[in-house]
Protein backbone atom coordinates (compact mmCIF):
# COMPACT_ATOMS: atom_id res chain seq x y z
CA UNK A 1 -24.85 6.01 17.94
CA UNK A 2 -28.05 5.16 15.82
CA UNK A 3 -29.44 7.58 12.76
CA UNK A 4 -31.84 8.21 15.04
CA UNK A 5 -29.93 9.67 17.80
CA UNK A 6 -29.41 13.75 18.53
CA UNK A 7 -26.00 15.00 18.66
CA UNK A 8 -25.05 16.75 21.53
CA UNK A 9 -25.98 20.74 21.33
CA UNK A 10 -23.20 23.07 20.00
CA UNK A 11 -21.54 24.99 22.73
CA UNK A 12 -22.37 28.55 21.30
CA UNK A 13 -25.44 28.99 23.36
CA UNK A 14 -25.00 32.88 23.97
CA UNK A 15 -23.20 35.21 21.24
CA UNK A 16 -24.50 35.68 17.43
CA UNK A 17 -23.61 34.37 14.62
CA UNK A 18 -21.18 36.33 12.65
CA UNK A 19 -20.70 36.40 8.82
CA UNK A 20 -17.31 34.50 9.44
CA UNK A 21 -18.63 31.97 11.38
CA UNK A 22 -22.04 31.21 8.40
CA UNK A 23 -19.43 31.00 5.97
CA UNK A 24 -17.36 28.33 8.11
CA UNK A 25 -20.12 26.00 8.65
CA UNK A 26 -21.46 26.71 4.98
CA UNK A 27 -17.88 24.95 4.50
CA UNK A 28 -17.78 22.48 6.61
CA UNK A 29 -21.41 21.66 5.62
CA UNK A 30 -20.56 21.38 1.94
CA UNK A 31 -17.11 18.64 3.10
CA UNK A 32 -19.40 16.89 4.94
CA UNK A 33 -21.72 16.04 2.22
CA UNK A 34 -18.46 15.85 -0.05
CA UNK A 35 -16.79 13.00 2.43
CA UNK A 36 -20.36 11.47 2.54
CA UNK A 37 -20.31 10.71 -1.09
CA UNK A 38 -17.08 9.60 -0.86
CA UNK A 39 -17.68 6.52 1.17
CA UNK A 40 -20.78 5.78 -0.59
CA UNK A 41 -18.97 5.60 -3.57
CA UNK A 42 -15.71 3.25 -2.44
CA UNK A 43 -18.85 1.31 -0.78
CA UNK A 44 -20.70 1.19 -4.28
CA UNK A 45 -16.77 -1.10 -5.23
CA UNK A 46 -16.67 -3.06 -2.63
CA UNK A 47 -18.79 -5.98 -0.86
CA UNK A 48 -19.56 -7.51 2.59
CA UNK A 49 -18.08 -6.29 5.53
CA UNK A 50 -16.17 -3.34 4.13
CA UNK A 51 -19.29 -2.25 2.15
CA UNK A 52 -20.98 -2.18 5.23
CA UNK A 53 -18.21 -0.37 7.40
CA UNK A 54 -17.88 2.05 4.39
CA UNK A 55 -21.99 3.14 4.50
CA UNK A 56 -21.67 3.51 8.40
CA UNK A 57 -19.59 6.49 7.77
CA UNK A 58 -21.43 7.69 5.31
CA UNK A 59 -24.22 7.47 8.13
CA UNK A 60 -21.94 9.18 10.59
CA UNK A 61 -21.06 12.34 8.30
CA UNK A 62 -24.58 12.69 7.34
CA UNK A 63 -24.99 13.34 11.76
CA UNK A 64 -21.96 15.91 11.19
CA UNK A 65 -24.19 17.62 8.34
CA UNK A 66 -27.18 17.31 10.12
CA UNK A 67 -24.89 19.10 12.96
CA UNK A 68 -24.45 22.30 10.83
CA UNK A 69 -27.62 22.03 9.19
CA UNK A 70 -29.35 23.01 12.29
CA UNK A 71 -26.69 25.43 13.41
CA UNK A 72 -26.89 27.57 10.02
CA UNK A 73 -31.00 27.50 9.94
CA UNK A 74 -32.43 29.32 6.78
CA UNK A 75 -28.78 30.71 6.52
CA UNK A 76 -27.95 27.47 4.93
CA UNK A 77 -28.33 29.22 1.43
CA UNK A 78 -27.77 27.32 -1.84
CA UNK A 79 -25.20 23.72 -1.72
CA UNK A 80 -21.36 24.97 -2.00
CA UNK A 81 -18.92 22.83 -3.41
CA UNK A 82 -16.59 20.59 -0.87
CA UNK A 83 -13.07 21.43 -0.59
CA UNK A 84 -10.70 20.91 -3.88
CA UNK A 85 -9.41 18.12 -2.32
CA UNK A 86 -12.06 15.83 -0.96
CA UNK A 87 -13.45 16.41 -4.38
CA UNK A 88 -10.64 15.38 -6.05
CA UNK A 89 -11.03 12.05 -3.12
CA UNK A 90 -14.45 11.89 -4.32
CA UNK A 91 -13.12 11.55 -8.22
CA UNK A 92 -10.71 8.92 -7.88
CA UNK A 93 -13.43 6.86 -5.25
CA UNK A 94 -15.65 7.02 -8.09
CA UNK A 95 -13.40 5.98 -11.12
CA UNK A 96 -10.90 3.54 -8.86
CA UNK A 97 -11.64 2.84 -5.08
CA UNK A 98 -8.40 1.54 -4.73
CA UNK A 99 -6.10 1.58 -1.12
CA UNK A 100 -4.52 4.50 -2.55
CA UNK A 101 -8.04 6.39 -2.43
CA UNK A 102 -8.44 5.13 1.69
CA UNK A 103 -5.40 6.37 2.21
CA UNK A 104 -6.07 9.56 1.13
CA UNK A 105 -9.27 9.60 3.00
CA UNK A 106 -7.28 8.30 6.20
CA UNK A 107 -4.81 11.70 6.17
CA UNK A 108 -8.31 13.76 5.44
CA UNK A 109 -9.77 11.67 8.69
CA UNK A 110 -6.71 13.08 10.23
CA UNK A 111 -6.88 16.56 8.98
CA UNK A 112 -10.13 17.02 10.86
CA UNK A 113 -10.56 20.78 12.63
CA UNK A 114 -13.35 19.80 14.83
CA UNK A 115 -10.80 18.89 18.04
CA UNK A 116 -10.26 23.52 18.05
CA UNK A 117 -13.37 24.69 16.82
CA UNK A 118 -15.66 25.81 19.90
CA UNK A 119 -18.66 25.44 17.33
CA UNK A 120 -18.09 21.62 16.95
CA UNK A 121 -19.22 19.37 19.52
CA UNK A 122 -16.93 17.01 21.19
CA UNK A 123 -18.77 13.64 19.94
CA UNK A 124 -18.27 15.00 16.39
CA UNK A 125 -14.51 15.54 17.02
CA UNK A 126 -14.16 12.02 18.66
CA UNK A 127 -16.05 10.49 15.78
CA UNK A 128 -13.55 12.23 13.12
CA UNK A 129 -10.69 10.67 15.46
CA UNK A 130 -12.79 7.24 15.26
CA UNK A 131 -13.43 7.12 11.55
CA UNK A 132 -9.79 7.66 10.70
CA UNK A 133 -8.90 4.74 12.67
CA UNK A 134 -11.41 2.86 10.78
CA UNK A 135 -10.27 3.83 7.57
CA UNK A 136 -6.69 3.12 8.57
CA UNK A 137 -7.97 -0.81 9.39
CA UNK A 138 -9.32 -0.29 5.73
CA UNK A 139 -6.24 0.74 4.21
CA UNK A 140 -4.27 -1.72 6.20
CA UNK A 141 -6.30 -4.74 3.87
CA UNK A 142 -5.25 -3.25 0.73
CA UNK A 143 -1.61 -2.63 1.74
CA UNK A 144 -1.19 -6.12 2.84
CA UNK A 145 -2.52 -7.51 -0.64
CA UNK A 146 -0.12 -5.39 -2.47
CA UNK A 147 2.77 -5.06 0.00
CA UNK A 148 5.06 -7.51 -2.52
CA UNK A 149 4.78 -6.11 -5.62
CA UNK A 150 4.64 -2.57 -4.26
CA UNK A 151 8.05 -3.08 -2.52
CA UNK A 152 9.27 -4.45 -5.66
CA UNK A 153 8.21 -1.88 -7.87
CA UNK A 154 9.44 0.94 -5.83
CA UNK A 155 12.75 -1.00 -5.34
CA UNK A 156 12.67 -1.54 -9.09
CA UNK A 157 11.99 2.16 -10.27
CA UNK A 158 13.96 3.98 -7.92
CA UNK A 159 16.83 1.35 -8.36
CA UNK A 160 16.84 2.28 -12.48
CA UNK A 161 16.49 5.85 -12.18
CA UNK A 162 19.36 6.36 -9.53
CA UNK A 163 21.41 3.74 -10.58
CA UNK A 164 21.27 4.95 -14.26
CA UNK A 165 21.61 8.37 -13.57
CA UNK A 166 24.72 8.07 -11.28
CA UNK A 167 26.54 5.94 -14.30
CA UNK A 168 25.24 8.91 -16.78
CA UNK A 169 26.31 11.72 -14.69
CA UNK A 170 29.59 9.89 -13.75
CA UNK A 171 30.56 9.08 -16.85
CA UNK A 172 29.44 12.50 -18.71
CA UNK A 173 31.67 14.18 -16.03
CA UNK A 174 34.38 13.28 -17.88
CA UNK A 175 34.00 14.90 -20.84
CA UNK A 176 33.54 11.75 -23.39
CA UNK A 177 31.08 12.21 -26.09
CA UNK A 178 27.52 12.33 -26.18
CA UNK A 179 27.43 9.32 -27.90
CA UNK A 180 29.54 6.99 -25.32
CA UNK A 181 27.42 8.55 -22.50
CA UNK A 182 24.70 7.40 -24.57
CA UNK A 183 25.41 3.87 -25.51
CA UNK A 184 26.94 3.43 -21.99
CA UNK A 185 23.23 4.62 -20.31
CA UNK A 186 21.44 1.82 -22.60
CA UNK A 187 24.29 -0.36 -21.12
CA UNK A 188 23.71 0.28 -17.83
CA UNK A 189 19.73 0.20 -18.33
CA UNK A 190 19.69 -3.37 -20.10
CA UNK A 191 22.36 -4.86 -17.62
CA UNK A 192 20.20 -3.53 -14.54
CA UNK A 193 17.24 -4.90 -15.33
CA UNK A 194 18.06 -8.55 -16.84
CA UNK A 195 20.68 -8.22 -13.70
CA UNK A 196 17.23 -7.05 -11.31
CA UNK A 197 14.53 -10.09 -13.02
CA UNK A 198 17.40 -12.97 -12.96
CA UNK A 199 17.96 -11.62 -9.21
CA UNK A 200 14.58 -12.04 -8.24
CA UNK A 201 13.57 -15.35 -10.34
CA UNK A 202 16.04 -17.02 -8.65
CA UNK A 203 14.80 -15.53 -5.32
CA UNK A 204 11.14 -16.39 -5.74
CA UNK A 205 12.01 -19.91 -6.96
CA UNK A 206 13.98 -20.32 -4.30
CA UNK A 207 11.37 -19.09 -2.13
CA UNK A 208 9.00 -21.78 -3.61
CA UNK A 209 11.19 -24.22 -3.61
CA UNK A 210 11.57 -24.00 0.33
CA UNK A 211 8.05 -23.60 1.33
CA UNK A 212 7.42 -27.37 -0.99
CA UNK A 213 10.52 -28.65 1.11
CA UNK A 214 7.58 -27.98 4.27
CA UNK A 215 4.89 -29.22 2.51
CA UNK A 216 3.14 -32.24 4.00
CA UNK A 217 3.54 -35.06 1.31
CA UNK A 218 0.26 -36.01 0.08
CA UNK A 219 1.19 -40.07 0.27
CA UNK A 220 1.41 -39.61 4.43
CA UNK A 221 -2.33 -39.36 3.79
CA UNK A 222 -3.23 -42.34 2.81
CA UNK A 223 -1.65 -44.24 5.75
CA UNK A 224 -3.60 -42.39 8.69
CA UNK A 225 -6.34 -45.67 9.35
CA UNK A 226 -3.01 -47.89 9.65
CA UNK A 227 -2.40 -45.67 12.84
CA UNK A 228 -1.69 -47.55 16.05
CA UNK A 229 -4.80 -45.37 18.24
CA UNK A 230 -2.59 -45.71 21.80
CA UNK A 231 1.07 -44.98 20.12
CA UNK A 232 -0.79 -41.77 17.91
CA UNK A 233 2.95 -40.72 15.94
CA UNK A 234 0.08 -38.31 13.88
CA UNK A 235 0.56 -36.32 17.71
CA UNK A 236 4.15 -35.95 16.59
CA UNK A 237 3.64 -34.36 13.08
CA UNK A 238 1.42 -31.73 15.01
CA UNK A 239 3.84 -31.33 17.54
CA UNK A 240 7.02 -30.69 15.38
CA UNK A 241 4.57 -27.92 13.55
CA UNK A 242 4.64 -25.86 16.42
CA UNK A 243 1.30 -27.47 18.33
CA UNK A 244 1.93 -27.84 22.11
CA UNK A 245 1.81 -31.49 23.35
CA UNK A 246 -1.90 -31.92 24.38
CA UNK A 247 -3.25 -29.44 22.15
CA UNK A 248 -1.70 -31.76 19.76
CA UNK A 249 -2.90 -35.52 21.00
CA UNK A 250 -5.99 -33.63 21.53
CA UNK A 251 -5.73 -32.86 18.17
CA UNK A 252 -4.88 -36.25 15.94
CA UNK A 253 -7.21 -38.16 18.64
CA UNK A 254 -10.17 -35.66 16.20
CA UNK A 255 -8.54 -36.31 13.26
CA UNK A 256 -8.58 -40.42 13.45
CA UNK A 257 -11.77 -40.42 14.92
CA UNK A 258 -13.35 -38.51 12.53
CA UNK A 259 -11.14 -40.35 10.04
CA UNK A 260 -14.44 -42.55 8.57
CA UNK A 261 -16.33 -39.30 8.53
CA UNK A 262 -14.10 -37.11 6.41
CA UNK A 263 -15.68 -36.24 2.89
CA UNK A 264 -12.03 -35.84 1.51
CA UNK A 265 -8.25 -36.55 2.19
CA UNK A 266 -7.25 -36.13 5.43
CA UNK A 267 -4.20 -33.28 5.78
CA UNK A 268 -1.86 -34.22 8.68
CA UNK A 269 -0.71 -30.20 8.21
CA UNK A 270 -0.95 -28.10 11.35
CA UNK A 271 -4.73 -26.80 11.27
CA UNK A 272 -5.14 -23.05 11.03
CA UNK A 273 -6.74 -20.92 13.46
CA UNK A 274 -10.49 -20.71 12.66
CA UNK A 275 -10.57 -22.87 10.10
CA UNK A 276 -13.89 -24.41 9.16
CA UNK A 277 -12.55 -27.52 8.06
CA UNK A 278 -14.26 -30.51 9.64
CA UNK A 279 -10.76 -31.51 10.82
CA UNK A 280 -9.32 -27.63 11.36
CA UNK A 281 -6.49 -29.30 8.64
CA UNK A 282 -5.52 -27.08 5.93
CA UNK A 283 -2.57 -26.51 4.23
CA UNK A 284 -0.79 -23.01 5.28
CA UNK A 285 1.54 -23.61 2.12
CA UNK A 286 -1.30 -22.83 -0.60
CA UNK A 287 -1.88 -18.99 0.30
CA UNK A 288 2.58 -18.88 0.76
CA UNK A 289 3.12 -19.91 -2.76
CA UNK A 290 0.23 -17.47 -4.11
CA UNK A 291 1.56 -15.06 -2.20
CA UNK A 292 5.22 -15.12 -3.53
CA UNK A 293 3.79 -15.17 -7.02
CA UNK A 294 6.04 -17.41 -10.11
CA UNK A 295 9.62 -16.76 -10.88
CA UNK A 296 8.79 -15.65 -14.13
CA UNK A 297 6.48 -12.99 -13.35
CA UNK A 298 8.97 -11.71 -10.54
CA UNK A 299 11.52 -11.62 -13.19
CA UNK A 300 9.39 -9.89 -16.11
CA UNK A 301 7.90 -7.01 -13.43
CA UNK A 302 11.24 -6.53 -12.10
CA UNK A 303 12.66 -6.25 -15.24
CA UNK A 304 9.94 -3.34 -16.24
CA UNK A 305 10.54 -1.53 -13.26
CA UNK A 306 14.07 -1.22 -13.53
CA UNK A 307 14.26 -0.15 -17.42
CA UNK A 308 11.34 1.67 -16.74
CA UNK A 309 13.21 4.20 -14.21
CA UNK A 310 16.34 3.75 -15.94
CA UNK A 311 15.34 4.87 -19.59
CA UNK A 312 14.60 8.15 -17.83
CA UNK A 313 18.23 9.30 -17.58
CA UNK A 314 18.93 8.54 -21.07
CA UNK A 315 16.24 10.11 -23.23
CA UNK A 316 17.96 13.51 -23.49
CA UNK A 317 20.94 11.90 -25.22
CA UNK A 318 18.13 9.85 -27.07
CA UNK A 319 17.17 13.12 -28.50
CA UNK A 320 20.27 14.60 -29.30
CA UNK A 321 21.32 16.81 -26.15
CA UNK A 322 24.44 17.43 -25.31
CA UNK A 323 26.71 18.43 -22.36
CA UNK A 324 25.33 20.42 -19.28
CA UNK A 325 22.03 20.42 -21.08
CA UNK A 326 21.62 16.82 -21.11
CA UNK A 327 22.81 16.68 -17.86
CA UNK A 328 20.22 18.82 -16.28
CA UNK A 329 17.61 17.75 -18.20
CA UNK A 330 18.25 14.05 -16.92
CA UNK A 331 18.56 15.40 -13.68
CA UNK A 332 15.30 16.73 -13.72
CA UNK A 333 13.60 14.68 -15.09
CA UNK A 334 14.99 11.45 -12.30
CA UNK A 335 14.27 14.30 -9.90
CA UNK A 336 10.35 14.88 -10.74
CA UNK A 337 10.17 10.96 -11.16
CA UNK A 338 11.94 10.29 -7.17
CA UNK A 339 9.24 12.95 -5.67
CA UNK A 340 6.54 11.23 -7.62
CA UNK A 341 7.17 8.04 -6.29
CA UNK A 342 7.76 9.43 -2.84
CA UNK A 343 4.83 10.91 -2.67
CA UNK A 344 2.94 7.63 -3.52
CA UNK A 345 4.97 5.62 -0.87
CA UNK A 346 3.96 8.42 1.69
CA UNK A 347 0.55 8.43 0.49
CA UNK A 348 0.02 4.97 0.91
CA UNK A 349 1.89 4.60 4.09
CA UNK A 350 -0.49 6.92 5.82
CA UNK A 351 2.66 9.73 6.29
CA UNK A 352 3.01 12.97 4.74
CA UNK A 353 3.52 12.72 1.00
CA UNK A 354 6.20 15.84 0.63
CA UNK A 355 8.49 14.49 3.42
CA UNK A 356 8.20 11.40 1.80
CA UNK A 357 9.17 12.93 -1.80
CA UNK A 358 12.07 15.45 -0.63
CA UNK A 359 13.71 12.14 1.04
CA UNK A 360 13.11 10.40 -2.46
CA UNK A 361 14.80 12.96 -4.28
CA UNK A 362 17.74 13.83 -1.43
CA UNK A 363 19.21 10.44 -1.29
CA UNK A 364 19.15 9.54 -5.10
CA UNK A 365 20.62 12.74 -5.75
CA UNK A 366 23.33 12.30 -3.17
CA UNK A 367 23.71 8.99 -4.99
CA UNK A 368 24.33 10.78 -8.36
CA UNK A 369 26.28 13.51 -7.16
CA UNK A 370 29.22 11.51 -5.49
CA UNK A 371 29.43 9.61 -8.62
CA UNK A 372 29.57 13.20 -10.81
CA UNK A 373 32.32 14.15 -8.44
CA UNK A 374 34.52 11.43 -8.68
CA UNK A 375 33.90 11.56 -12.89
CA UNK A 376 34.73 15.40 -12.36
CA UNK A 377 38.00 14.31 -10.67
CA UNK A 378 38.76 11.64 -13.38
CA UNK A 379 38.01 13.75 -16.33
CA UNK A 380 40.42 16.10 -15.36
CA UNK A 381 43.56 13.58 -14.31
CA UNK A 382 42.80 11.88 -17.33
CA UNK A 383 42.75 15.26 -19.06
């Protein structure tokens, strides 16, 4: 539907407007104009494509104001403020426009009371249904860029702060000083994390070192013009890349012909779909390896991660508490740290952010707890 195009006519046809209902669209009104602004300003961060798709809902809530515009009249009154939390949206699209900020408009999409309110018109509720669809696709861009180091961060953080905490709370269960608990939490934090970034140096140069082992060799290259045209073996390499037979001879018959042609080496890796390589030969292994990221850096943000959660259980003895003090105080403090980063996986994963943080916080206490019980039950046959 253009700019230019009418909405459909509101339902209420017969009975007055009543004080309740002005103050409603006043509201809904003032969050239109809100989630307006919103998407012009992730679209003011962005370029292209998204920039575009981000100013077409713009367009689209401007209709929805329009819709209450002309319902309200001259009762319109004075601009009201959006609702505290699109404004708060509106706040982080202006200082960030991160994925974190489309997923947050995505649940708001979602939110949408138009599908019960007799005063809305059906294209406006389909079009709230629409956009957060849209926004999801949106979202979905920015979670794929940072699905890696998100997963390892969350492993990392949640790994140090209920890892640490269980060896705390086990070990101050049975009654050894503050000081042992202490010294035996900055154990546990240093061997966690150089434990955590030698695990995952190893894994991402193994992971490296696998995808080379299926890299094309770059001397294969320079043999393709001392191809025999009827035998073709180039069919083969395309073939035992996952090509099917013709599509394949169809294949390295372009590639030789085209041989004299080429600006540039010729790749005998598979070509990838919609390339616009003048042979449809790139090689799939360049965007793998930046993808994986070095061992080093694996190992150094891993490392963070982990000491970063599991410092958290150990500060109260860093500062001199003692006993069931220390205890809850580390407990607490692992506990507001778990919902906060359940919250931000829910957040980001489109589902609800609480569910999300009371899972957090249930399983790495249930973690912590078994280990206070057995130091409990230690403590006391040692005792």
């Amino acid at each position: 539907m253009s700019a230019a195009q009418e909405l459909p006519e509101s339902p209420r046809t017969e009975s007055p407007a009543t004080p309740a209902d002005i103050r409603r669209w006043r509201q809904y009104l003032a969050d239109e104009r809100a989630e307006a602004a919103v998407y012009r300003d992730l679209a003011s961060r962005r370029v292209g494509e998204e920039r575009e798709i981000l100013l077409a809902l713009a367009e689209a809530e401007a209709r929805h104001e329009a819709h209450w515009r002309d319902l309200l009249g001259d009762q319109a009154g004075p601009p009201k403020r959006g609702a505290v939390r699109t404004r708060f949206l509106g706040f982080l699209a202006r200082r960030f426009g991160s994925v974190f900020v489309l997923a947050l408009a995505q649940r708001a999409e979602a939110r949408s009371p138009y599908d019960s309110d007799v005063d809305a018109t059906k294209t406006m509720a389909a079009d709230e249904r629409i956009h957060e669809e849209v926004v999801r696709g949106l979202a979905a861009r920015g979670r794929q860029r940072l699905a890696g180091s998100f997963r390892a961060a969350v492993f990392g953080i949640n790994d140090g702060l209920v890892s640490n905490l269980a060896l705390v709370l086990g070990i101050g269960a049975t009654g050894v000083p503050a000081a042992t608990i202490l010294f035996t939490g900055i154990a546990g934090l240093l061997a966690g994390a150089l434990s955590m970034g030698a695990g995952e140096y190893v894994s991402v140069r193994s992971q490296r070192e696998l995808l080379e082992a299926s890299t094309p060799q770059a001397t294969a290259r320079t043999v393709l013009s001392h191809l025999d045209l009827a035998a073709n073996e180039l069919t083969l390499v395309y073939r035992a890349q996952g090509m099917a037979a013709e599509e394949a001879e169809a294949h390295a018959h372009e590639v030789l012909r085209t041989l004299t042609m080429a600006t540039g080496p010729v790749s005998v890796a598979a070509p990838v779909p919609g390339s616009d390589s003048p042979h449809g030969a790139l090689d799939p292994a360049t965007d793998e390896h930046e993808a994986i990221g070095t061992g080093w850096g694996a190992a150094t943000s891993s490392f963070c991660f982990f000491a970063s959660g599991a410092i958290l259980p150990v500060l109260p003895y860093l500062f001199g508490l003692e006993g069931l003090t220390a205890i809850v105080v580390a407990s607490v403090l692992v506990g507001l740290a778990l919902l906060a980063t359940g919250a931000i996986v829910g957040l980001l994963s489109g589902g609800p952010p609480l569910r999300r943080a009371l899972r957090q916080l249930l399983i790495g206490f249930a973690a912590a707890g078994v280990t206070y019980v057995l130091g409990l039950l230690f403590g006391t046959s040692l005792g």
